[in-house]
N, C-alpha and C. Protein backbone atom coordinates (compact mmCIF):
# COMPACT_ATOMS: atom_id res chain seq x y z
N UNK A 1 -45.99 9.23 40.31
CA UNK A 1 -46.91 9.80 39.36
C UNK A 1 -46.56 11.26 39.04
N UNK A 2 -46.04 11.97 40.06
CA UNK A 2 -45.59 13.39 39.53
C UNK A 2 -44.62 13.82 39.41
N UNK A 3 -43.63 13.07 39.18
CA UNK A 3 -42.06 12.50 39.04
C UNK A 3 -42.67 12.24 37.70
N UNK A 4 -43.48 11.42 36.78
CA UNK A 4 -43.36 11.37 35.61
C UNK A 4 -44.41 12.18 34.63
N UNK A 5 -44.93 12.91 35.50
CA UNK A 5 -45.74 13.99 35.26
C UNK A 5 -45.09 14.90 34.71
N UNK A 6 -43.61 15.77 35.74
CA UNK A 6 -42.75 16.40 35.13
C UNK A 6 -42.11 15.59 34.09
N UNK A 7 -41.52 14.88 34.00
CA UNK A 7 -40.92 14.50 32.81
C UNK A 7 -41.80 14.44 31.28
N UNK A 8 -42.71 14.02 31.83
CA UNK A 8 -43.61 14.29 30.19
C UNK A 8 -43.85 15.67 29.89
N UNK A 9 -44.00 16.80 30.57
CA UNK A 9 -43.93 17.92 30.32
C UNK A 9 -42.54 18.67 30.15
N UNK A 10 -41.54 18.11 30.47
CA UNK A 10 -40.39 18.55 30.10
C UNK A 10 -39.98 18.01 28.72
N UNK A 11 -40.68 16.89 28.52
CA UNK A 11 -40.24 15.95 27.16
C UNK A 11 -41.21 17.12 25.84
N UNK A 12 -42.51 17.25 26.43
CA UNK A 12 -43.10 18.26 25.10
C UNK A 12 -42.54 19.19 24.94
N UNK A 13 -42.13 20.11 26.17
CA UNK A 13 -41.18 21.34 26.25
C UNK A 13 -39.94 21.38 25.35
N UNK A 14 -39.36 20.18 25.58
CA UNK A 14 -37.98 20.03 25.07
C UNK A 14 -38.47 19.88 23.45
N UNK A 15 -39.31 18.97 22.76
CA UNK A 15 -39.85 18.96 21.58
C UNK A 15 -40.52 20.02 21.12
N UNK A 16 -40.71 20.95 21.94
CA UNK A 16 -41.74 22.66 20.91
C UNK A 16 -39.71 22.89 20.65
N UNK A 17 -39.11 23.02 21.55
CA UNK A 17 -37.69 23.64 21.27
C UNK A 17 -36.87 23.31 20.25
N UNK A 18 -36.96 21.64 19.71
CA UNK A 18 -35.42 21.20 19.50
C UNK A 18 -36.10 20.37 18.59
N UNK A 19 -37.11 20.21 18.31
CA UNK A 19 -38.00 19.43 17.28
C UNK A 19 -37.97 19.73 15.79
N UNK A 20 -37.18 19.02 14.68
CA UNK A 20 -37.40 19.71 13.70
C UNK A 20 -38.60 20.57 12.70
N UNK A 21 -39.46 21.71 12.49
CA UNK A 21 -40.30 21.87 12.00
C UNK A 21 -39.89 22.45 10.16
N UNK A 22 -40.66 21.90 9.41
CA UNK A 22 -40.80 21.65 8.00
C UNK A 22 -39.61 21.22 7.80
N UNK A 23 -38.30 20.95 7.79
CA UNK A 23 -37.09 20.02 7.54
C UNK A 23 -36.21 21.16 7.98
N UNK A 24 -36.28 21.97 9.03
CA UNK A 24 -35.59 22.83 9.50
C UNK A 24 -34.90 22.07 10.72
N UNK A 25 -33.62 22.70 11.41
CA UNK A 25 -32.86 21.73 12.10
C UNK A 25 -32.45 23.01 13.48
N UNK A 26 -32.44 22.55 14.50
CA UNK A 26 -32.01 23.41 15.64
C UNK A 26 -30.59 24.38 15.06
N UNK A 27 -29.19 23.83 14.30
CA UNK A 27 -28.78 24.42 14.07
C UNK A 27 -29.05 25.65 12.76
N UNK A 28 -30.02 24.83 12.08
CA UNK A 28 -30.47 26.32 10.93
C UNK A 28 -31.58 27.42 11.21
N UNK A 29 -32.06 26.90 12.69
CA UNK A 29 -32.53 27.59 13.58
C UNK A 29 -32.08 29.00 13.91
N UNK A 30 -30.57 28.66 14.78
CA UNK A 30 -29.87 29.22 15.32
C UNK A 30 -29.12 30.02 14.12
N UNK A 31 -28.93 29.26 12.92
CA UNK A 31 -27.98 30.54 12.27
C UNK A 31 -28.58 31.36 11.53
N UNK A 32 -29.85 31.03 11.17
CA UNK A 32 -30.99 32.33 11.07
C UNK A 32 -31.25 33.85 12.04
N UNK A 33 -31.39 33.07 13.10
CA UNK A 33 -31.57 33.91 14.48
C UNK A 33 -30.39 34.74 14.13
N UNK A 34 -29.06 34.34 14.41
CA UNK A 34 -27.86 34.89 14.07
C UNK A 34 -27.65 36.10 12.80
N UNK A 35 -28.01 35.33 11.78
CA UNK A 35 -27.94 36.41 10.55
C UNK A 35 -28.82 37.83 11.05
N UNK A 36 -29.83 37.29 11.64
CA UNK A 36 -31.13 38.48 11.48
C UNK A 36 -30.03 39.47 12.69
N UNK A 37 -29.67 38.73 13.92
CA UNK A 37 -29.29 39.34 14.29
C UNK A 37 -27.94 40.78 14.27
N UNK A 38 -27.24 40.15 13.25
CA UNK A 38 -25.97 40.62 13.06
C UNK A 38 -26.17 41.80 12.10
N UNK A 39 -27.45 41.63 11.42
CA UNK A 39 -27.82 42.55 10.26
C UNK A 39 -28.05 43.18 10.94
N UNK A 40 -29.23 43.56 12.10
CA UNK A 40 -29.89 44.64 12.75
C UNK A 40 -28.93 45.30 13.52
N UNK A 41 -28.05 44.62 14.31
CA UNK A 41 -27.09 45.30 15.10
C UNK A 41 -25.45 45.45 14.29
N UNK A 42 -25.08 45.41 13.48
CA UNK A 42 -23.72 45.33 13.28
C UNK A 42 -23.92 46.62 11.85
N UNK A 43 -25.14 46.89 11.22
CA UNK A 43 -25.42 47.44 10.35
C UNK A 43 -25.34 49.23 11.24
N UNK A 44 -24.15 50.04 10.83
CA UNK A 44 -24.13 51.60 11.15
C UNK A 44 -25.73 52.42 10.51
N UNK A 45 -26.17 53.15 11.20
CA UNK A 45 -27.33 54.02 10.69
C UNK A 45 -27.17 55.22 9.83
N UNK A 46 -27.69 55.12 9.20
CA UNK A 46 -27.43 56.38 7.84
C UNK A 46 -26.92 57.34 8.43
N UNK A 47 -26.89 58.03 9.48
CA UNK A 47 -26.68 59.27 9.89
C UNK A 47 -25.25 58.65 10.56
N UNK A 48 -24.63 57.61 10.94
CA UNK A 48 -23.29 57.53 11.32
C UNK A 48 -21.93 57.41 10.42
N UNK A 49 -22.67 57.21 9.27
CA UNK A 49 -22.16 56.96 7.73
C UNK A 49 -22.02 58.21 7.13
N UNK A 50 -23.26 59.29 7.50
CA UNK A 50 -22.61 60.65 6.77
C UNK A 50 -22.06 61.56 7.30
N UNK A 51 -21.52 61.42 8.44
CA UNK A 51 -20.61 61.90 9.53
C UNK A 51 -21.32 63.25 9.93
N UNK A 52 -20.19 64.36 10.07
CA UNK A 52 -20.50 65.80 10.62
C UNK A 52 -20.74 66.22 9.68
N UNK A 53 -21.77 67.28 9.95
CA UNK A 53 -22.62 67.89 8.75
C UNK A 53 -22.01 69.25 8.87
N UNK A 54 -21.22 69.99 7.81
CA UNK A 54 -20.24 70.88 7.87
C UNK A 54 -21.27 72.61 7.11
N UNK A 55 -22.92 72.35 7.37
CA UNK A 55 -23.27 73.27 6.86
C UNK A 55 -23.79 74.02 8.64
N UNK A 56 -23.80 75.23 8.31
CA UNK A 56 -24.38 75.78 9.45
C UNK A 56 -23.40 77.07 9.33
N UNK A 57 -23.91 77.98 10.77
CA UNK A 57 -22.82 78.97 10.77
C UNK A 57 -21.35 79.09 11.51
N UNK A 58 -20.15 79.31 11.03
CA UNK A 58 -19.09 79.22 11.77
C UNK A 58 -18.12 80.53 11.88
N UNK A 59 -17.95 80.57 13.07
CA UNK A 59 -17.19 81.49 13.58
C UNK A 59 -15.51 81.52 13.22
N UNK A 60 -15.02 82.85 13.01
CA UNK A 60 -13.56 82.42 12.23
C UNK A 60 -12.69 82.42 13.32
N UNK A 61 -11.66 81.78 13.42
CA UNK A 61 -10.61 81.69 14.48
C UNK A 61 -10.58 82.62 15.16
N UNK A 62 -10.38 84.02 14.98
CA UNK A 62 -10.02 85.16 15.14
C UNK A 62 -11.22 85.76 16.10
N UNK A 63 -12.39 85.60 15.85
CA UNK A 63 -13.53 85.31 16.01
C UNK A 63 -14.08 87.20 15.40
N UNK A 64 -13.75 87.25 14.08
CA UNK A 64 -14.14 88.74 13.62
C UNK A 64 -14.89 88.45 12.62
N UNK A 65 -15.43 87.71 12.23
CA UNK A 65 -16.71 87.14 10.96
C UNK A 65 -17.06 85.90 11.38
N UNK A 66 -18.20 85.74 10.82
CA UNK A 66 -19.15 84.76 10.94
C UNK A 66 -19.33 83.92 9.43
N UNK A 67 -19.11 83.06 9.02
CA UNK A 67 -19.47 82.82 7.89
C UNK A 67 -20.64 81.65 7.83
N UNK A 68 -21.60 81.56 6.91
CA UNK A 68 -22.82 80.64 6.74
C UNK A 68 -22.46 79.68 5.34
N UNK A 69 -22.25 78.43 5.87
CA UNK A 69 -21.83 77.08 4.80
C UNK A 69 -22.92 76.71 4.49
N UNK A 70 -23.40 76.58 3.59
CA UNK A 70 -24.40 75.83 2.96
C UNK A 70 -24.42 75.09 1.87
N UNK A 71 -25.02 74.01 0.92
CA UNK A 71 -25.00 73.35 0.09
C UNK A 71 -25.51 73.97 -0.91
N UNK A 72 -24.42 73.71 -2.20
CA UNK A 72 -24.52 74.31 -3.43
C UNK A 72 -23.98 73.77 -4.62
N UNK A 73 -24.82 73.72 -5.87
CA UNK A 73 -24.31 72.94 -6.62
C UNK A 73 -23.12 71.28 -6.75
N UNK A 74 -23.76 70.58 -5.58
CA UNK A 74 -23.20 69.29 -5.70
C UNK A 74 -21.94 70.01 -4.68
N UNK A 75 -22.01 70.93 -4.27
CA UNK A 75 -20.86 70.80 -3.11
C UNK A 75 -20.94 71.32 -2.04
N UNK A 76 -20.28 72.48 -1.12
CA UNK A 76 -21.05 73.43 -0.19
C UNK A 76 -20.00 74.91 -0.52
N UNK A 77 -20.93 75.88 0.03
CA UNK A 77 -20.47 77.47 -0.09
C UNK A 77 -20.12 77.95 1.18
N UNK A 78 -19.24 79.03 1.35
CA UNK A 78 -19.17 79.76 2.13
C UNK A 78 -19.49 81.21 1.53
N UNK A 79 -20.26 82.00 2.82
CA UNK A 79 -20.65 83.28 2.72
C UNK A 79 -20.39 84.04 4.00
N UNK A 80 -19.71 85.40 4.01
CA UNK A 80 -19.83 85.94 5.11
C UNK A 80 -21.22 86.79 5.28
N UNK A 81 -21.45 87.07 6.64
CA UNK A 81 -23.04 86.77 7.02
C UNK A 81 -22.82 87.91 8.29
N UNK A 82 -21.24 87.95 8.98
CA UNK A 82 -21.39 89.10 10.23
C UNK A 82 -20.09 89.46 10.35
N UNK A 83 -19.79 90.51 10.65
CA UNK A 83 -18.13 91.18 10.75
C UNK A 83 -18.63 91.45 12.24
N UNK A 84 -17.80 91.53 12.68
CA UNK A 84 -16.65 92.00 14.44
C UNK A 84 -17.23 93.72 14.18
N UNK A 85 -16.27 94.15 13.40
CA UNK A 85 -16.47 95.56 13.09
C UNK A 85 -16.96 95.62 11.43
N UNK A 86 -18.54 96.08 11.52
CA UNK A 86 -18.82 95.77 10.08
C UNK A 86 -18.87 97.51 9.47
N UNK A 87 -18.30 98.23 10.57
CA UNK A 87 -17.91 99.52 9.25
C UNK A 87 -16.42 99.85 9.74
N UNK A 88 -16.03 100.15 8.46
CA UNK A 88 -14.51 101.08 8.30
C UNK A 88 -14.55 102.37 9.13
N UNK A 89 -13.72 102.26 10.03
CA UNK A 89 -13.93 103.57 10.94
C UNK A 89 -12.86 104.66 9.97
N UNK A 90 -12.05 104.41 9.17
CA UNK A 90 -11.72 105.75 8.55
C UNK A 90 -12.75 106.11 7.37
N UNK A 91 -13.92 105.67 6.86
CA UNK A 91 -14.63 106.00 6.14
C UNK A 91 -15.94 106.18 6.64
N UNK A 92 -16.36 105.67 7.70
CA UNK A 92 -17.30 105.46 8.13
C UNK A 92 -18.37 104.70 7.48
N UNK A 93 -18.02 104.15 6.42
CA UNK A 93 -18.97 103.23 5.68
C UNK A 93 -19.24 101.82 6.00
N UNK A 94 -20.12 101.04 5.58
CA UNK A 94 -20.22 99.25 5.65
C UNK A 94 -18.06 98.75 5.19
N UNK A 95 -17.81 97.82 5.48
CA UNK A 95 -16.45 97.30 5.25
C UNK A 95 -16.55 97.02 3.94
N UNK A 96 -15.90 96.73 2.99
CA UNK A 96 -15.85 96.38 1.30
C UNK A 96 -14.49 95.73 1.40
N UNK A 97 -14.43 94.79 0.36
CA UNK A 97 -13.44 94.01 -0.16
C UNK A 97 -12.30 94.83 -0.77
N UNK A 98 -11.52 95.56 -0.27
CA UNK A 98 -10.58 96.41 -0.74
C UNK A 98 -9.07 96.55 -1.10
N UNK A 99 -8.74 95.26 -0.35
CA UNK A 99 -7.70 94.46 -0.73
C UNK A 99 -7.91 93.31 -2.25
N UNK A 100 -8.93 93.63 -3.10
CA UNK A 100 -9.01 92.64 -4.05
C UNK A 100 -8.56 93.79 -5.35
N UNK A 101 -7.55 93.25 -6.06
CA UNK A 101 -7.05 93.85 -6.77
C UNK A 101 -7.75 94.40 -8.04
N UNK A 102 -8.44 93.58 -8.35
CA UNK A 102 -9.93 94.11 -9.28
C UNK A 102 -10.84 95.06 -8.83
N UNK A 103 -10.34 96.14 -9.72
CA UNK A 103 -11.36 97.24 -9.02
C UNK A 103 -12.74 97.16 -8.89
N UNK A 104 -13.30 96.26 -9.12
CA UNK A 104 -14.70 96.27 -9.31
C UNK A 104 -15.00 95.71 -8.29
N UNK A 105 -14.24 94.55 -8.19
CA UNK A 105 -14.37 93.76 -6.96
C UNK A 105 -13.62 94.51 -5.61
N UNK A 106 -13.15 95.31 -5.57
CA UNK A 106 -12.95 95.84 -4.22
C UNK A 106 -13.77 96.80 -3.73
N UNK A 107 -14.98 96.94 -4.23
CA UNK A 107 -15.90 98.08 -3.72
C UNK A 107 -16.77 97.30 -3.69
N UNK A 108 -16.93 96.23 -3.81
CA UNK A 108 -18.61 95.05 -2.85
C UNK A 108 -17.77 94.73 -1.26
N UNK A 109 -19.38 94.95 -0.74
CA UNK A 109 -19.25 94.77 0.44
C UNK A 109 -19.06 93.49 0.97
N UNK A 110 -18.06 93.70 2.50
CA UNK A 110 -17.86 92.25 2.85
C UNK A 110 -18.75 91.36 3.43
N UNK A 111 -19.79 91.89 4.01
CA UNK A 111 -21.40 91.12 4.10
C UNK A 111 -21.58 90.54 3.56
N UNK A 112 -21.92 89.19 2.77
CA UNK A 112 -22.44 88.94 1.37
C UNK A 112 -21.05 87.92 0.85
N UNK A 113 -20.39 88.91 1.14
CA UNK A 113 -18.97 88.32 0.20
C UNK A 113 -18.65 86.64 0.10
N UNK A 114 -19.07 86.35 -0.76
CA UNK A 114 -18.42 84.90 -1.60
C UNK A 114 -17.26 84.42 -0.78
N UNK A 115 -16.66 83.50 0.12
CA UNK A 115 -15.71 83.25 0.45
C UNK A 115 -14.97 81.77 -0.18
N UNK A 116 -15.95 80.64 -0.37
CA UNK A 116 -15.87 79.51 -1.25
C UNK A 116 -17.00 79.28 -1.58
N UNK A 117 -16.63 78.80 -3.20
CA UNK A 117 -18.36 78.07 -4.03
C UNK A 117 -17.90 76.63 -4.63
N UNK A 118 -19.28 75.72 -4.48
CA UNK A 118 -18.98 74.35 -4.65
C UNK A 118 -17.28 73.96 -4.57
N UNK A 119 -17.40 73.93 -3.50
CA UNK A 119 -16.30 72.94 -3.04
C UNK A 119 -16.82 71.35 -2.53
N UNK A 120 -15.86 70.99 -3.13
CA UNK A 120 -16.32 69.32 -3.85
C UNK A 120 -16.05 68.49 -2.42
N UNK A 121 -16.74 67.48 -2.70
CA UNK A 121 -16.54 66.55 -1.33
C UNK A 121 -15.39 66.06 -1.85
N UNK A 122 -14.09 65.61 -1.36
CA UNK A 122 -13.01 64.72 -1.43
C UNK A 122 -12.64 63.74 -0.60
N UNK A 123 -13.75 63.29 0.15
CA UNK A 123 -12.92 62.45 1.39
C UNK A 123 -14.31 62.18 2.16
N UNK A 124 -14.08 61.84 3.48
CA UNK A 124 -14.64 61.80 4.58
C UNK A 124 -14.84 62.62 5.37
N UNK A 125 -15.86 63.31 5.81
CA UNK A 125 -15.93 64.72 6.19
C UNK A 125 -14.74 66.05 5.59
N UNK A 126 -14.64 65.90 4.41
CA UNK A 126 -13.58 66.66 3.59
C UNK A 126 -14.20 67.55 2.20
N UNK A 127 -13.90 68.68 2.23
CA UNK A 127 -14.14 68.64 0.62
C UNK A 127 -12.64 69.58 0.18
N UNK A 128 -12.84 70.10 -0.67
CA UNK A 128 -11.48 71.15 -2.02
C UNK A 128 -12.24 71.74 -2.29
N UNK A 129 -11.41 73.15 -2.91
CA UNK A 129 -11.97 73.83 -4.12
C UNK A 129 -10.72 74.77 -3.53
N UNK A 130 -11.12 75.80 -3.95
CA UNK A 130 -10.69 77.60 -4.08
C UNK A 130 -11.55 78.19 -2.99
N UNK A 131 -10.81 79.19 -2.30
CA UNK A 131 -11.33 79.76 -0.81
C UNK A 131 -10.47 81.22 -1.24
N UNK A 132 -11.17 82.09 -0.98
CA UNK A 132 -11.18 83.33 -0.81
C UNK A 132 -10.47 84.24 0.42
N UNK A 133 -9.13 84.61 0.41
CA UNK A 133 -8.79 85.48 1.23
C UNK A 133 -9.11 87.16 1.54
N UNK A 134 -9.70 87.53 2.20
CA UNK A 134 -10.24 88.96 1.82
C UNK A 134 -9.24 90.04 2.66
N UNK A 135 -8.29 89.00 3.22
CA UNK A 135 -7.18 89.93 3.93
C UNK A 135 -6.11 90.47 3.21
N UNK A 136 -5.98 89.57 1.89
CA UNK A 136 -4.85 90.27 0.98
C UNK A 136 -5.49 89.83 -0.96
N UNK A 137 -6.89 89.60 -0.44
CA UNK A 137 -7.45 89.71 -1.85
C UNK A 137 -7.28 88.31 -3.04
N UNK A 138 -6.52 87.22 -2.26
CA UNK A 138 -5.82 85.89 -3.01
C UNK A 138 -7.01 85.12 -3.09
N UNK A 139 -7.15 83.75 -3.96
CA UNK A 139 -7.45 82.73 -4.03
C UNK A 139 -6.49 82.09 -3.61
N UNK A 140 -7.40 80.81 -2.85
CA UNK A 140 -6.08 79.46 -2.79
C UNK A 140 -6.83 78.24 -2.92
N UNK A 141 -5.55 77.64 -3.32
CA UNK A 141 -6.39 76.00 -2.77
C UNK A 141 -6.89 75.74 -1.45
N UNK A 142 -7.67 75.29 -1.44
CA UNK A 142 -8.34 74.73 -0.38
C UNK A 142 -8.85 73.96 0.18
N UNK A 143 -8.53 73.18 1.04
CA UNK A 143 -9.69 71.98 1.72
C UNK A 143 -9.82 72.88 3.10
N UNK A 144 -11.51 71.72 3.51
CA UNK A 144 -12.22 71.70 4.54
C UNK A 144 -12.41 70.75 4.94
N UNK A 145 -12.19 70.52 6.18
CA UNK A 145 -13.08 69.22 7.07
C UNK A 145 -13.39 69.53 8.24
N UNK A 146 -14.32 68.97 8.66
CA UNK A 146 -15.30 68.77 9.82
C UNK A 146 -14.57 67.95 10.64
N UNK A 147 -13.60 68.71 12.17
CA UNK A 147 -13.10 67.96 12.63
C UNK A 147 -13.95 66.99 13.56
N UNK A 148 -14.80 67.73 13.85
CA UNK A 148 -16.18 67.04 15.36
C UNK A 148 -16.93 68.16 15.33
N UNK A 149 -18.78 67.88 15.83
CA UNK A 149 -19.57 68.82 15.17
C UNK A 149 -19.23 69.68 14.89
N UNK A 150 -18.60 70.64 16.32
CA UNK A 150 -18.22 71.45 16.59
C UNK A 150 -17.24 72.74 15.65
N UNK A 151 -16.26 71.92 15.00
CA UNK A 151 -15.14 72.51 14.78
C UNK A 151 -14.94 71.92 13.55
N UNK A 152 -14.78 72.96 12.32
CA UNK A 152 -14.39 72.97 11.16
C UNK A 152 -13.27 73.70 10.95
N UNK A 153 -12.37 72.89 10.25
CA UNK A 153 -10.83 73.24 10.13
C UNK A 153 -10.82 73.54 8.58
N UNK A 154 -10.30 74.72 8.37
CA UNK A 154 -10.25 75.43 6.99
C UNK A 154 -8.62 75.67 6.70
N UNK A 155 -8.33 75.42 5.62
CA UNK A 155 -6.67 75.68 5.07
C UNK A 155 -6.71 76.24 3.69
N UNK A 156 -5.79 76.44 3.85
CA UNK A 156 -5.20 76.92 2.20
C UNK A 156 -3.76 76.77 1.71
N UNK A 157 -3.75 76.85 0.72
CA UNK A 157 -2.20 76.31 0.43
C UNK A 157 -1.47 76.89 -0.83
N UNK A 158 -0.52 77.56 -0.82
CA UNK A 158 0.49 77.61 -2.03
C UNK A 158 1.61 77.31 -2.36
N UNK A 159 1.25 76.48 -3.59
CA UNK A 159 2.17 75.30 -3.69
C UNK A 159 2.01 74.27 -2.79
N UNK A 160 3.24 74.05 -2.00
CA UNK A 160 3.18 73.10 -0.85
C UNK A 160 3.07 73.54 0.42
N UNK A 161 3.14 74.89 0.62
CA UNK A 161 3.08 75.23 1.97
C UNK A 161 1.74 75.86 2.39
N UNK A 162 1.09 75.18 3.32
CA UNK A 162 -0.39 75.69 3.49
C UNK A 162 -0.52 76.22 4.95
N UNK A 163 -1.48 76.89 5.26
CA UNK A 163 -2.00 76.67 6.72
C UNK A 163 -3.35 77.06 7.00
N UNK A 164 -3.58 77.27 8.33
CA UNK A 164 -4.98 76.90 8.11
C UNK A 164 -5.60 77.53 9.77
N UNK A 165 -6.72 77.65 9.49
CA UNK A 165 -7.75 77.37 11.45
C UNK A 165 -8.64 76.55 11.76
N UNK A 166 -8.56 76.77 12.51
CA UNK A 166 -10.03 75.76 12.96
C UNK A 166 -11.57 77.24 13.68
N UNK A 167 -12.24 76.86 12.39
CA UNK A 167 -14.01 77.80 13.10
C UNK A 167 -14.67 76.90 13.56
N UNK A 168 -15.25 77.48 14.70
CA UNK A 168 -16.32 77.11 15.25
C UNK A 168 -17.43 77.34 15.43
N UNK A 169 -18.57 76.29 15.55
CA UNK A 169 -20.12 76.59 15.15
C UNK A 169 -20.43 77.66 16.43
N UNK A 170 -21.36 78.51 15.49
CA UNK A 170 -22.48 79.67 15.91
C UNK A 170 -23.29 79.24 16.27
N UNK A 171 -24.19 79.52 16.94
CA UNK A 171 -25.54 79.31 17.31
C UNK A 171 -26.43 80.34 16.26
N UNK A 172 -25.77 81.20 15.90
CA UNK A 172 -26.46 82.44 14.93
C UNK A 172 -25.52 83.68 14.87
């Protein structure tokens, strides 16, 4: 009697499981389960898709300015924001852009100073544009990318021969 006790309860058991309900079938069961599953887990999260976020403040190789990246017009900017030594000890004044061959432009200060504007995304953690040298007053071509949070690698290039550093994030 309880030898077929279990078996009738294993027989309903087995029928809630394997029983077709509305013309559904154990295997369209299972490849439902499957889909739902593969969507929820195999699907990357928005934030792994837009990689390293290349705005914030970064320190220059050298580590004598600070520059602040931020988003601008459909691309991102650079601004310098802190000098190492932010006055000219033979003048005793704030530092100024004085290597820029435009006289107008070599008497704004390097605080402030424009270093790249909308530079375009090109890639994957990448963008281009024109980048600002304030050591000998040039434009160049330029890309940026975000190697890992951490570390943004900046270049420039003329013609074909470029080079470049890698800054690293500030805390401030």
């Amino acid at each position: 009697m309880i030898r077929q006790l279990r078996i009738m309860r294993l027989r309903k058991f087995d029928s809630l499981l394997c029983s077709p309900v509305l013309g559904e079938t154990m295997a369209s069961r299972f490849g439902i389960i499957m889909a739902i599953l593969t969507a929820l887990l195999g699907a990357p999260s928005a934030k792994a898709q837009a990689g390293p976020d290349p705005t914030g403040i970064w320190r220059t190789q050298a580590g004598d300015a600070k520059v602040r990246v931020s988003k601008c017009g459909g691309g991102i900017c650079g601004v310098v924001i802190w000098l190492k030594d932010p006055i000219n000890p033979a003048t005793g004044k704030p530092q100024v852009d004085d290597k820029n061959p435009n006289p107008s432009l070599a008497r704004r200060p390097m605080i402030g100073l424009p270093l790249f504007s909308a530079m375009q995304h090109s890639g994957p953690n990448k963008w281009s544009g024109q980048i600002y040298n304030a050591d000998d007053g040039n434009s160049y071509v330029s890309n940026i990318s975000v190697s890992d949070p951490d570390t943004l690698r900046v270049e420039g290039c003329v013609g074909v021969l470029c080079g470049g550093e890698n800054w690293t994030r500030s805390a401030r």
